[in-house]
C-alpha atoms as a PDB file:
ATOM      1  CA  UNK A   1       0.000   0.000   0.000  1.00  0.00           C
ATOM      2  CA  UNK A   2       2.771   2.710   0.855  1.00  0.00           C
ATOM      3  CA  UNK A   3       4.462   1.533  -2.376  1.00  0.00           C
ATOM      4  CA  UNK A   4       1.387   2.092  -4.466  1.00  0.00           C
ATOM      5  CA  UNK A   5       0.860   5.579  -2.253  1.00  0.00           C
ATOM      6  CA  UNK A   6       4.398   6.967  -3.321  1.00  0.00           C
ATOM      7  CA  UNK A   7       4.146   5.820  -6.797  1.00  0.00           C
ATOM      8  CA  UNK A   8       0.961   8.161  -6.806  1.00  0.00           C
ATOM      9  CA  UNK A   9       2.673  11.122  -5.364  1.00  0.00           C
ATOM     10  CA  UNK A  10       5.741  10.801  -7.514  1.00  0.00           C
ATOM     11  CA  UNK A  11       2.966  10.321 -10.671  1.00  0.00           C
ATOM     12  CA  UNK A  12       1.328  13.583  -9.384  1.00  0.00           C
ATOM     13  CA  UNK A  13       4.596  15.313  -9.027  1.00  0.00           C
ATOM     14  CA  UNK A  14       5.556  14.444 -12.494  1.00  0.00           C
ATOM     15  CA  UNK A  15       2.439  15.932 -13.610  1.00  0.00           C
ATOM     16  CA  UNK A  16       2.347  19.224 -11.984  1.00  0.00           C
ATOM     17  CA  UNK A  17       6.097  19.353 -13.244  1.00  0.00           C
ATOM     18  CA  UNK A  18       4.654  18.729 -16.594  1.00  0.00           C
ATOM     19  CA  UNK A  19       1.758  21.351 -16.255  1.00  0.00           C
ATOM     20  CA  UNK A  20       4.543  24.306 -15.264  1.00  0.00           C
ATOM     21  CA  UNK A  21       6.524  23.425 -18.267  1.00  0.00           C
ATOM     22  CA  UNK A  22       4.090  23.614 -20.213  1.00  0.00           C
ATOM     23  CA  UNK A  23       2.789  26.792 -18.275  1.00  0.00           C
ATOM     24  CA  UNK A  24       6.187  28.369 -19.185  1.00  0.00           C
ATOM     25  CA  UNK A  25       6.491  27.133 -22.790  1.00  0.00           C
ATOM     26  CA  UNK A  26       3.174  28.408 -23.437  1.00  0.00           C
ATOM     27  CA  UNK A  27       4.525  32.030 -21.961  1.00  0.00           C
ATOM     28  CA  UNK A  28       7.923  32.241 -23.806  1.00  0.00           C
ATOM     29  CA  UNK A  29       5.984  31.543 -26.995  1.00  0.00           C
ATOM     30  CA  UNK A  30       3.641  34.317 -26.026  1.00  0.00           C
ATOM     31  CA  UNK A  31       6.486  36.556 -25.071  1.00  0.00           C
ATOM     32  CA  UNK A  32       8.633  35.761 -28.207  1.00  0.00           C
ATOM     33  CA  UNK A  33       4.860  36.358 -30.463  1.00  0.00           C
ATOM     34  CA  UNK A  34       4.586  39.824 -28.621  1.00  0.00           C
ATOM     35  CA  UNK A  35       8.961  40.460 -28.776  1.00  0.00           C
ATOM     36  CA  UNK A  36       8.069  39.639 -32.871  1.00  0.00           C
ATOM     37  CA  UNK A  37       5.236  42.417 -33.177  1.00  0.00           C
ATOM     38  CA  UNK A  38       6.933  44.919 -31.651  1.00  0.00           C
ATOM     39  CA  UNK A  39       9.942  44.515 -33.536  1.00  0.00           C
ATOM     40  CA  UNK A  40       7.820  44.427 -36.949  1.00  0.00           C
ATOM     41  CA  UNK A  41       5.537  47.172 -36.164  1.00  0.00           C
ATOM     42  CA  UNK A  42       8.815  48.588 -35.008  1.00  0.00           C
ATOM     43  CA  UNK A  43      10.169  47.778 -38.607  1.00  0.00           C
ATOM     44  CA  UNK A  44       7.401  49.558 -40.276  1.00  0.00           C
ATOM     45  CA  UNK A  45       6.887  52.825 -38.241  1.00  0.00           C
ATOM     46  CA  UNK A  46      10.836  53.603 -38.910  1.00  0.00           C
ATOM     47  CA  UNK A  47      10.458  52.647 -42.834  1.00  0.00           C
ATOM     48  CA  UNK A  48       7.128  54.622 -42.685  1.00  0.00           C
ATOM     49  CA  UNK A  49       9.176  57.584 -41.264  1.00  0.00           C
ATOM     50  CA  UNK A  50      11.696  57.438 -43.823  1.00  0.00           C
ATOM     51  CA  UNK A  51       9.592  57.415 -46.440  1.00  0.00           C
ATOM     52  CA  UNK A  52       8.151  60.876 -45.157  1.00  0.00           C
ATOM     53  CA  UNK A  53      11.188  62.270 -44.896  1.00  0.00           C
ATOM     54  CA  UNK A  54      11.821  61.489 -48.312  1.00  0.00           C
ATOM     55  CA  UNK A  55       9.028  62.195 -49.937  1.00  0.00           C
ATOM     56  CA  UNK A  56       9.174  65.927 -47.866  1.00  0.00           C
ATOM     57  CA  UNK A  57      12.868  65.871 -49.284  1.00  0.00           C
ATOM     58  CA  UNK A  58      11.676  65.221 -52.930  1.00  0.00           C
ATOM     59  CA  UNK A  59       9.435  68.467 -52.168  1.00  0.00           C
ATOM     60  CA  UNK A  60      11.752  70.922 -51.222  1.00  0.00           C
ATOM     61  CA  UNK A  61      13.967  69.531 -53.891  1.00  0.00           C
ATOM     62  CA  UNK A  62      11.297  69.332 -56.532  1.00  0.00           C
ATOM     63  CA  UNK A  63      10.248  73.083 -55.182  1.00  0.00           C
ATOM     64  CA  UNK A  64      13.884  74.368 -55.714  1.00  0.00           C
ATOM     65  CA  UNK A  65      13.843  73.155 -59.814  1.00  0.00           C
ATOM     66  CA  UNK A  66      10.523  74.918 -60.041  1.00  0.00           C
ATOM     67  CA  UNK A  67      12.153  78.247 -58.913  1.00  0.00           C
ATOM     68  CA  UNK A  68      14.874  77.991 -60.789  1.00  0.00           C
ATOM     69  CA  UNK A  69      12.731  76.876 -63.789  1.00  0.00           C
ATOM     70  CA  UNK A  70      11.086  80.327 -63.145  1.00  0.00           C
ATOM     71  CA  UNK A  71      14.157  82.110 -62.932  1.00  0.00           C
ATOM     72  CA  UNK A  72      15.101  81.341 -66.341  1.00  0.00           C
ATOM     73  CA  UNK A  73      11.775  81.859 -67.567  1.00  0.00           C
ATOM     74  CA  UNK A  74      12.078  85.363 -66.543  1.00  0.00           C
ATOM     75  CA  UNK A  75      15.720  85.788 -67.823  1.00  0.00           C
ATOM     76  CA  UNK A  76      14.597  84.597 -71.237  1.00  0.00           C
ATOM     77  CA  UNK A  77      12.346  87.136 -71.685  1.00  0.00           C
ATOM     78  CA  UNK A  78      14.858  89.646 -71.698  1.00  0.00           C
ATOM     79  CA  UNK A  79      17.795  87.859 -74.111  1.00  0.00           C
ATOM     80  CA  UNK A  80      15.873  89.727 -77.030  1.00  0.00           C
ATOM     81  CA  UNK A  81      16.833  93.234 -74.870  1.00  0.00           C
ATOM     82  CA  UNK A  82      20.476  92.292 -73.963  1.00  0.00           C
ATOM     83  CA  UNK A  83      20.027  92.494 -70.593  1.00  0.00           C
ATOM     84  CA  UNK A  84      20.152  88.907 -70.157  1.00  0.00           C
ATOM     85  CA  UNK A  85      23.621  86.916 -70.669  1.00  0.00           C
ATOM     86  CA  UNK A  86      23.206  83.705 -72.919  1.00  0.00           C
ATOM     87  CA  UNK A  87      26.104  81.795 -72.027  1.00  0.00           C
ATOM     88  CA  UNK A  88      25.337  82.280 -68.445  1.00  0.00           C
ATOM     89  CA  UNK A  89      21.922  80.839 -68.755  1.00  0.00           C
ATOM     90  CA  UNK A  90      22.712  77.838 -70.869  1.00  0.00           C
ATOM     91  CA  UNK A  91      25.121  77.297 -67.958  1.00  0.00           C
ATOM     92  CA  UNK A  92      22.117  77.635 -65.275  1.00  0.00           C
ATOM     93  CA  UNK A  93      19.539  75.307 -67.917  1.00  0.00           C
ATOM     94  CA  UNK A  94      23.024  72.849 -67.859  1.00  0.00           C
ATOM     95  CA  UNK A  95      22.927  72.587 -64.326  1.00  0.00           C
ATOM     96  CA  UNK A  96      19.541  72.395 -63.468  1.00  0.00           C
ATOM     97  CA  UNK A  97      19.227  69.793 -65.809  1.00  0.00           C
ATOM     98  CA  UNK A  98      21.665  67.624 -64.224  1.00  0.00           C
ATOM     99  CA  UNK A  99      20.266  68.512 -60.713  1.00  0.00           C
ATOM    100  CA  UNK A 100      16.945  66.939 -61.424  1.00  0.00           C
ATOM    101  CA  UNK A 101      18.229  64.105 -63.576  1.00  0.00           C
ATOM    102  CA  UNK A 102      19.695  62.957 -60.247  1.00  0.00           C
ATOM    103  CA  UNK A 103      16.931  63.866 -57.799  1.00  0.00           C
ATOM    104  CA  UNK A 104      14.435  62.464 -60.451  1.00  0.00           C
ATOM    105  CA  UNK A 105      16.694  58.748 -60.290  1.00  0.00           C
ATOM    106  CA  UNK A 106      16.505  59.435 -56.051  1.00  0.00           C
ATOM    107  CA  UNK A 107      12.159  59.613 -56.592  1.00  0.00           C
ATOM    108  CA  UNK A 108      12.276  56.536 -58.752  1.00  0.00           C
ATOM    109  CA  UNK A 109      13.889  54.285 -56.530  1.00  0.00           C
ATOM    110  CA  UNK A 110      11.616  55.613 -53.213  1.00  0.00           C
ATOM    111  CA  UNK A 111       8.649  55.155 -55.654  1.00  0.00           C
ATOM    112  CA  UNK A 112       9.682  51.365 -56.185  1.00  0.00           C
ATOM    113  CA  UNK A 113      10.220  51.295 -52.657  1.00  0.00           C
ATOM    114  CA  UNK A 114       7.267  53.062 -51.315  1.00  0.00           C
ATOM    115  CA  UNK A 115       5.074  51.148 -48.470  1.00  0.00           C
ATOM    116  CA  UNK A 116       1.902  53.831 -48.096  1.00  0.00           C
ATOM    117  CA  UNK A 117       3.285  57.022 -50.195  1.00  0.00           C
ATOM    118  CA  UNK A 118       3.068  55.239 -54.004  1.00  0.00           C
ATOM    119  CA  UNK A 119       0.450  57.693 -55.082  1.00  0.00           C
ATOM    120  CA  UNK A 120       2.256  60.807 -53.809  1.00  0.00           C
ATOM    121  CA  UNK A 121       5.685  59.394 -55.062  1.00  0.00           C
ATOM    122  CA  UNK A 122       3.747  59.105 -58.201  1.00  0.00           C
ATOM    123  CA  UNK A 123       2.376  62.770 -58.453  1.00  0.00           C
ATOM    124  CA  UNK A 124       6.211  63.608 -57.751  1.00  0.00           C
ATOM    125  CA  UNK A 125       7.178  61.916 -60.345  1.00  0.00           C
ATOM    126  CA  UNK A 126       4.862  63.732 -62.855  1.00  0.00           C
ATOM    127  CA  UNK A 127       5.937  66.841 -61.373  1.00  0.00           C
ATOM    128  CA  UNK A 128       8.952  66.127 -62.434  1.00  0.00           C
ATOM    129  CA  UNK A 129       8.411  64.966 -65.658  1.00  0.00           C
ATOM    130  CA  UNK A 130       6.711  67.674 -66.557  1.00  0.00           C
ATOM    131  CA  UNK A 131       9.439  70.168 -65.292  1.00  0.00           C
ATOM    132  CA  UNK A 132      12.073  68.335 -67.214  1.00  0.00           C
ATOM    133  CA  UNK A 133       9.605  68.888 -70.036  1.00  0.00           C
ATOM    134  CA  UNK A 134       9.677  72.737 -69.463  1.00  0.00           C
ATOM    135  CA  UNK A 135      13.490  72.995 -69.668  1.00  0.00           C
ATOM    136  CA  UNK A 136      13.221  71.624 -72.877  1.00  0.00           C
ATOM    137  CA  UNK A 137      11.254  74.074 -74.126  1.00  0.00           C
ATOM    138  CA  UNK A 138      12.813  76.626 -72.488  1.00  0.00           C
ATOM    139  CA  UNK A 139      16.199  75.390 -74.042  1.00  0.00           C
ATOM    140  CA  UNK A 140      14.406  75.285 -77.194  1.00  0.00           C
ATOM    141  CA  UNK A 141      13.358  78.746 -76.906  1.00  0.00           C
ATOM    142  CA  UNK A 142      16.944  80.059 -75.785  1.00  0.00           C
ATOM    143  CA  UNK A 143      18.631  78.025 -78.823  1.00  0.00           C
ATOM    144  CA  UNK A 144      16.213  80.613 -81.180  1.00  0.00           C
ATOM    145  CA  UNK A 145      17.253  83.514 -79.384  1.00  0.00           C
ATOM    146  CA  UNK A 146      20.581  82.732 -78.731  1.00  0.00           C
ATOM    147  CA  UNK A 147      23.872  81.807 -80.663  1.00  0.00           C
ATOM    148  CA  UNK A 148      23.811  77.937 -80.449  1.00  0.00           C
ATOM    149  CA  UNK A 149      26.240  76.580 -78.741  1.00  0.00           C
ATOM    150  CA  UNK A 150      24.949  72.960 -77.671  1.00  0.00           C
ATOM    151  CA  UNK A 151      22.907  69.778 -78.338  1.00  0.00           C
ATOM    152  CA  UNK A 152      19.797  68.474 -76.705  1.00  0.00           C
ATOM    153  CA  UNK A 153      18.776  65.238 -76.863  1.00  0.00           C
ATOM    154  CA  UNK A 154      15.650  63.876 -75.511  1.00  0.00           C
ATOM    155  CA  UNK A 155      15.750  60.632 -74.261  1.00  0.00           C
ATOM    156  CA  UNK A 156      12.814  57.991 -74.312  1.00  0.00           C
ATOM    157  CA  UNK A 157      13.319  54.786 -71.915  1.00  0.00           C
ATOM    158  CA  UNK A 158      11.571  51.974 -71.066  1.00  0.00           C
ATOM    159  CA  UNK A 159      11.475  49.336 -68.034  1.00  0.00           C
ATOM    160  CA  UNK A 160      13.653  47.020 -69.201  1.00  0.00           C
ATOM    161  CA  UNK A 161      16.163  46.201 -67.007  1.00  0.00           C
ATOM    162  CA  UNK A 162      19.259  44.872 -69.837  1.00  0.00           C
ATOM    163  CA  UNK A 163      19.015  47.870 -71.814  1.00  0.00           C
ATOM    164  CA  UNK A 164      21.779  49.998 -71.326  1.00  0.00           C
ATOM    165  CA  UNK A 165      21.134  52.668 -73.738  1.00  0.00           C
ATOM    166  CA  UNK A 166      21.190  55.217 -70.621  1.00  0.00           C
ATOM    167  CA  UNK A 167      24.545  54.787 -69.618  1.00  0.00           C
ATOM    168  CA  UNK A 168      26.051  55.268 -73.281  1.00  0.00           C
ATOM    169  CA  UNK A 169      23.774  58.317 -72.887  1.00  0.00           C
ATOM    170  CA  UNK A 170      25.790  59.363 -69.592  1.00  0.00           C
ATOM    171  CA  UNK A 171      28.792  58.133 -71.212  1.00  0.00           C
ATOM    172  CA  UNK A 172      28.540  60.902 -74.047  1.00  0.00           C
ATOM    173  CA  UNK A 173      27.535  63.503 -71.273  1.00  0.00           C
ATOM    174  CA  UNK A 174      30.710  63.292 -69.523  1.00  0.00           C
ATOM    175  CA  UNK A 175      32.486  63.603 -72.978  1.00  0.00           C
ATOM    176  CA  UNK A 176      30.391  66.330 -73.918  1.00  0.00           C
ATOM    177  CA  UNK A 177      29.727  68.030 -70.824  1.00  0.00           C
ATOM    178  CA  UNK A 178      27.817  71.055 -70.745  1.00  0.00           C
ATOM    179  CA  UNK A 179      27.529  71.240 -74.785  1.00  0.00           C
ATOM    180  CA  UNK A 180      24.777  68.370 -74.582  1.00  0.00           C
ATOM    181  CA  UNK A 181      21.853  68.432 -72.995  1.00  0.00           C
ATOM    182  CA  UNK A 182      20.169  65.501 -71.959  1.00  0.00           C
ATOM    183  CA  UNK A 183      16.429  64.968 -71.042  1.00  0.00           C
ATOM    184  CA  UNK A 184      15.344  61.534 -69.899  1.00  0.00           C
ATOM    185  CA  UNK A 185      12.148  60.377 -70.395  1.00  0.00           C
ATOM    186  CA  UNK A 186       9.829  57.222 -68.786  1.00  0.00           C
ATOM    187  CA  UNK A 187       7.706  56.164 -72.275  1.00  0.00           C
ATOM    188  CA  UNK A 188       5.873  53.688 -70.110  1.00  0.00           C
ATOM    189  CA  UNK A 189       4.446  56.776 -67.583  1.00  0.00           C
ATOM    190  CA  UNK A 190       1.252  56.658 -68.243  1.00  0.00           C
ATOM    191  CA  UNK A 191      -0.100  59.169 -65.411  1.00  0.00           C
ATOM    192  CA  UNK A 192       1.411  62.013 -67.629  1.00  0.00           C
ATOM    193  CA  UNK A 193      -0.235  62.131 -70.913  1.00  0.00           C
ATOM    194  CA  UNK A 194       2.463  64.922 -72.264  1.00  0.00           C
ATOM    195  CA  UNK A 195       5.113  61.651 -72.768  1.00  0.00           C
ATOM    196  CA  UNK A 196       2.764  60.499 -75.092  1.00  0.00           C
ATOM    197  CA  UNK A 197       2.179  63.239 -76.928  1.00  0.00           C
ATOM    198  CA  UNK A 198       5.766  63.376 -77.583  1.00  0.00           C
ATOM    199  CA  UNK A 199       6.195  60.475 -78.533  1.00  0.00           C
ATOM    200  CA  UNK A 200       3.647  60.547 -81.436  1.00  0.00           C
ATOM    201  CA  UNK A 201       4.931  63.730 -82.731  1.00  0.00           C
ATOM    202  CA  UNK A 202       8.072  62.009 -83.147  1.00  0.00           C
ATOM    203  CA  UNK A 203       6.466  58.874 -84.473  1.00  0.00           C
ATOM    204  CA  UNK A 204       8.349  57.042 -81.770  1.00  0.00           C
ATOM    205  CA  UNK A 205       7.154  53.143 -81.494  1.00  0.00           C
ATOM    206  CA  UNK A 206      10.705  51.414 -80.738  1.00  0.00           C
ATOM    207  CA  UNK A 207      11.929  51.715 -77.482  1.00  0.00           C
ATOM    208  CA  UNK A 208      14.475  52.592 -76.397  1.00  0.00           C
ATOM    209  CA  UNK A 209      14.242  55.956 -78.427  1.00  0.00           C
ATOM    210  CA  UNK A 210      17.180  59.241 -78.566  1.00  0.00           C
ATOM    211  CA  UNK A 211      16.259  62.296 -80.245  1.00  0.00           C
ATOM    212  CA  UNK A 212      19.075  64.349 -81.124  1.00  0.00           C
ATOM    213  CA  UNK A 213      17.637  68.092 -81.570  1.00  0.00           C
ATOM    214  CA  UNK A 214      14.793  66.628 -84.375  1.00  0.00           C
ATOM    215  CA  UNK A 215      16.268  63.441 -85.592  1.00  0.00           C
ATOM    216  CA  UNK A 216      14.873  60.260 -83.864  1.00  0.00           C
ATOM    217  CA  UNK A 217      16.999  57.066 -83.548  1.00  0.00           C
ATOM    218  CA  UNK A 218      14.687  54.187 -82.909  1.00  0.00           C
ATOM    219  CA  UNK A 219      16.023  51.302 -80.969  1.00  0.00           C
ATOM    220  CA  UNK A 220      19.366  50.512 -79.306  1.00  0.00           C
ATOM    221  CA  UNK A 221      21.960  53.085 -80.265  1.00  0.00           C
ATOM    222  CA  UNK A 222      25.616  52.538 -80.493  1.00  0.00           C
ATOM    223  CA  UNK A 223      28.614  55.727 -78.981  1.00  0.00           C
ATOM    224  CA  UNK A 224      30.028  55.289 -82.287  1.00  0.00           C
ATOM    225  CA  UNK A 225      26.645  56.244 -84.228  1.00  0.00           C
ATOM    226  CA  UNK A 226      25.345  58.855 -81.567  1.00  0.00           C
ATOM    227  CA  UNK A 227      29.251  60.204 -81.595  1.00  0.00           C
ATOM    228  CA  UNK A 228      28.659  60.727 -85.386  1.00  0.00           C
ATOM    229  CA  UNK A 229      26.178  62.532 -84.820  1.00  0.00           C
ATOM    230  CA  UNK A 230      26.516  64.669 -82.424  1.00  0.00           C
ATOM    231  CA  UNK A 231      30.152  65.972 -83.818  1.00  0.00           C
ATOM    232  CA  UNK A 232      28.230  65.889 -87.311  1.00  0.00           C
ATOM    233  CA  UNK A 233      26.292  68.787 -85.415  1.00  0.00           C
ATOM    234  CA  UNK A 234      29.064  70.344 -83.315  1.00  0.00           C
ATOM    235  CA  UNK A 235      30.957  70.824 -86.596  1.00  0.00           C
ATOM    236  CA  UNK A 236      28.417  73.423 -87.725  1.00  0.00           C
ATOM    237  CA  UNK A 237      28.597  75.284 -84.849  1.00  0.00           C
ATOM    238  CA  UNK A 238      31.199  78.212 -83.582  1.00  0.00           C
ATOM    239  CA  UNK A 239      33.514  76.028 -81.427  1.00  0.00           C
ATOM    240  CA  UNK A 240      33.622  72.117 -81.931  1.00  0.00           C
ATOM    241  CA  UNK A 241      34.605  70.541 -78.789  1.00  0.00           C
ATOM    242  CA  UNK A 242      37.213  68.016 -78.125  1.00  0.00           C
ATOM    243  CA  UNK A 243      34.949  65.456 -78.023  1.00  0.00           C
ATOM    244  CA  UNK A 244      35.073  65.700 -81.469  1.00  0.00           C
ATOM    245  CA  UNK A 245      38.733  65.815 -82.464  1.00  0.00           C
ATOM    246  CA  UNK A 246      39.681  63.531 -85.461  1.00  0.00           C
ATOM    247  CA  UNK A 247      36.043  62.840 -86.598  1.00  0.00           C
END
């Protein structure tokens, strides 16, 4: 009888051992569960943040081009007077050009990126666009004012990832400097029916697309052809740069 009496103690002991086990499995799953939330609501709230603080950064940035935009605006009203100095604002176009050709790459990648903000990364994005747009005109409009001195070429990309089209592009840019002007377009962006309008008027169907001043190059385009070109061009002009040397 005693044996039977311990062997039901040490049964019951091995039981309530087994209930606080489980008691404190059950807990450090429920602690590790809660640890896990925190740490991915934790994860979002800091990406959330950053994306604010981007997209409030793509603002001010997108704000600056549009004064500067307006600047030259104003400045090309008066070339026809003399009070304004070509050179000078080729220089300015030059450089704002390259300015949002960067911050324009920076909205791109948030866009792709975005967790809540991909319609206002969007809307950026058009603004952009459509101020890039508005330099080319404006360049346009110096170039019949003033002594031309440079290329522009227009620039009509797609999504595909192998095509490398952009960085001959660049390439010719750092050979050229601030004698070409290049304005890179997204033929796929939709949300901004002034792309497409450009594109017809150009007859553009092949992507991707360059447009050196009028003439359209459909397709992948070598440095040697584009080269040809552009010094082609540059040889008409007052000063042929370096570029161009042997050609």
């Amino acid at each position: 009888m005693a044996v039977y009496f311990v062997f039901v103690c040490e049964e019951e002991k091995r039981h309530l051992v087994d209930l606080m086990e489980r008691h404190l499995s059950t807990k450090k799953y429920l602690i590790a569960f809660v640890l896990t939330i925190i740490i991915f609501a934790g994860g979002i709230g800091i990406g959330i943040l950053f994306e604010n603080a981007r997209l409030n950064y793509s603002e001010q940035t997108l704000l600056s081009q549009k004064v500067n935009l307006q600047s030259l605006q104003l400045q090309q009203r008066y070339v026809g007077s003399g009070l304004a100095d070509c050179q000078a604002m080729n220089h300015i176009l030059e450089n704002n050009i390259d300015e949002l050709t960067k911050k324009m790459a920076e909205v791109i990648d948030y866009q792709k990126g975005a967790l809540l903000n991909g319609n206002e990364f969007n809307l950026q994005l058009q603004d952009y666009f459509l101020t890039e747009i508005e330099f080319l005109l404006l360049a346009q409009d110096i170039d019949q004012k003033c002594e031309k001195n440079g290329i522009k070429m227009v620039f009509f990309y797609d999504d595909n990832p192998l095509e490398t089209q952009g960085e001959i592009l660049a390439y010719l840019k750092k050979i050229f400097q601030d004698r070409l002007l290049v304005f890179s377009l997204n033929s796929q962006f939709k949300q901004e029916p002034l792309i497409g309008v450009l594109l017809t008027s150009h007859n553009i169907t092949t992507f991707p697309a360059v447009v050196v001043d009028e003439k359209v190059f459909q397709g992948h385009q070598s440095v040697e052809t584009l080269t040809a070109e552009l010094c082609t061009r540059f040889k008409g002009m007052k000063e042929v740069p370096e570029g161009c040397e042997g050609r």
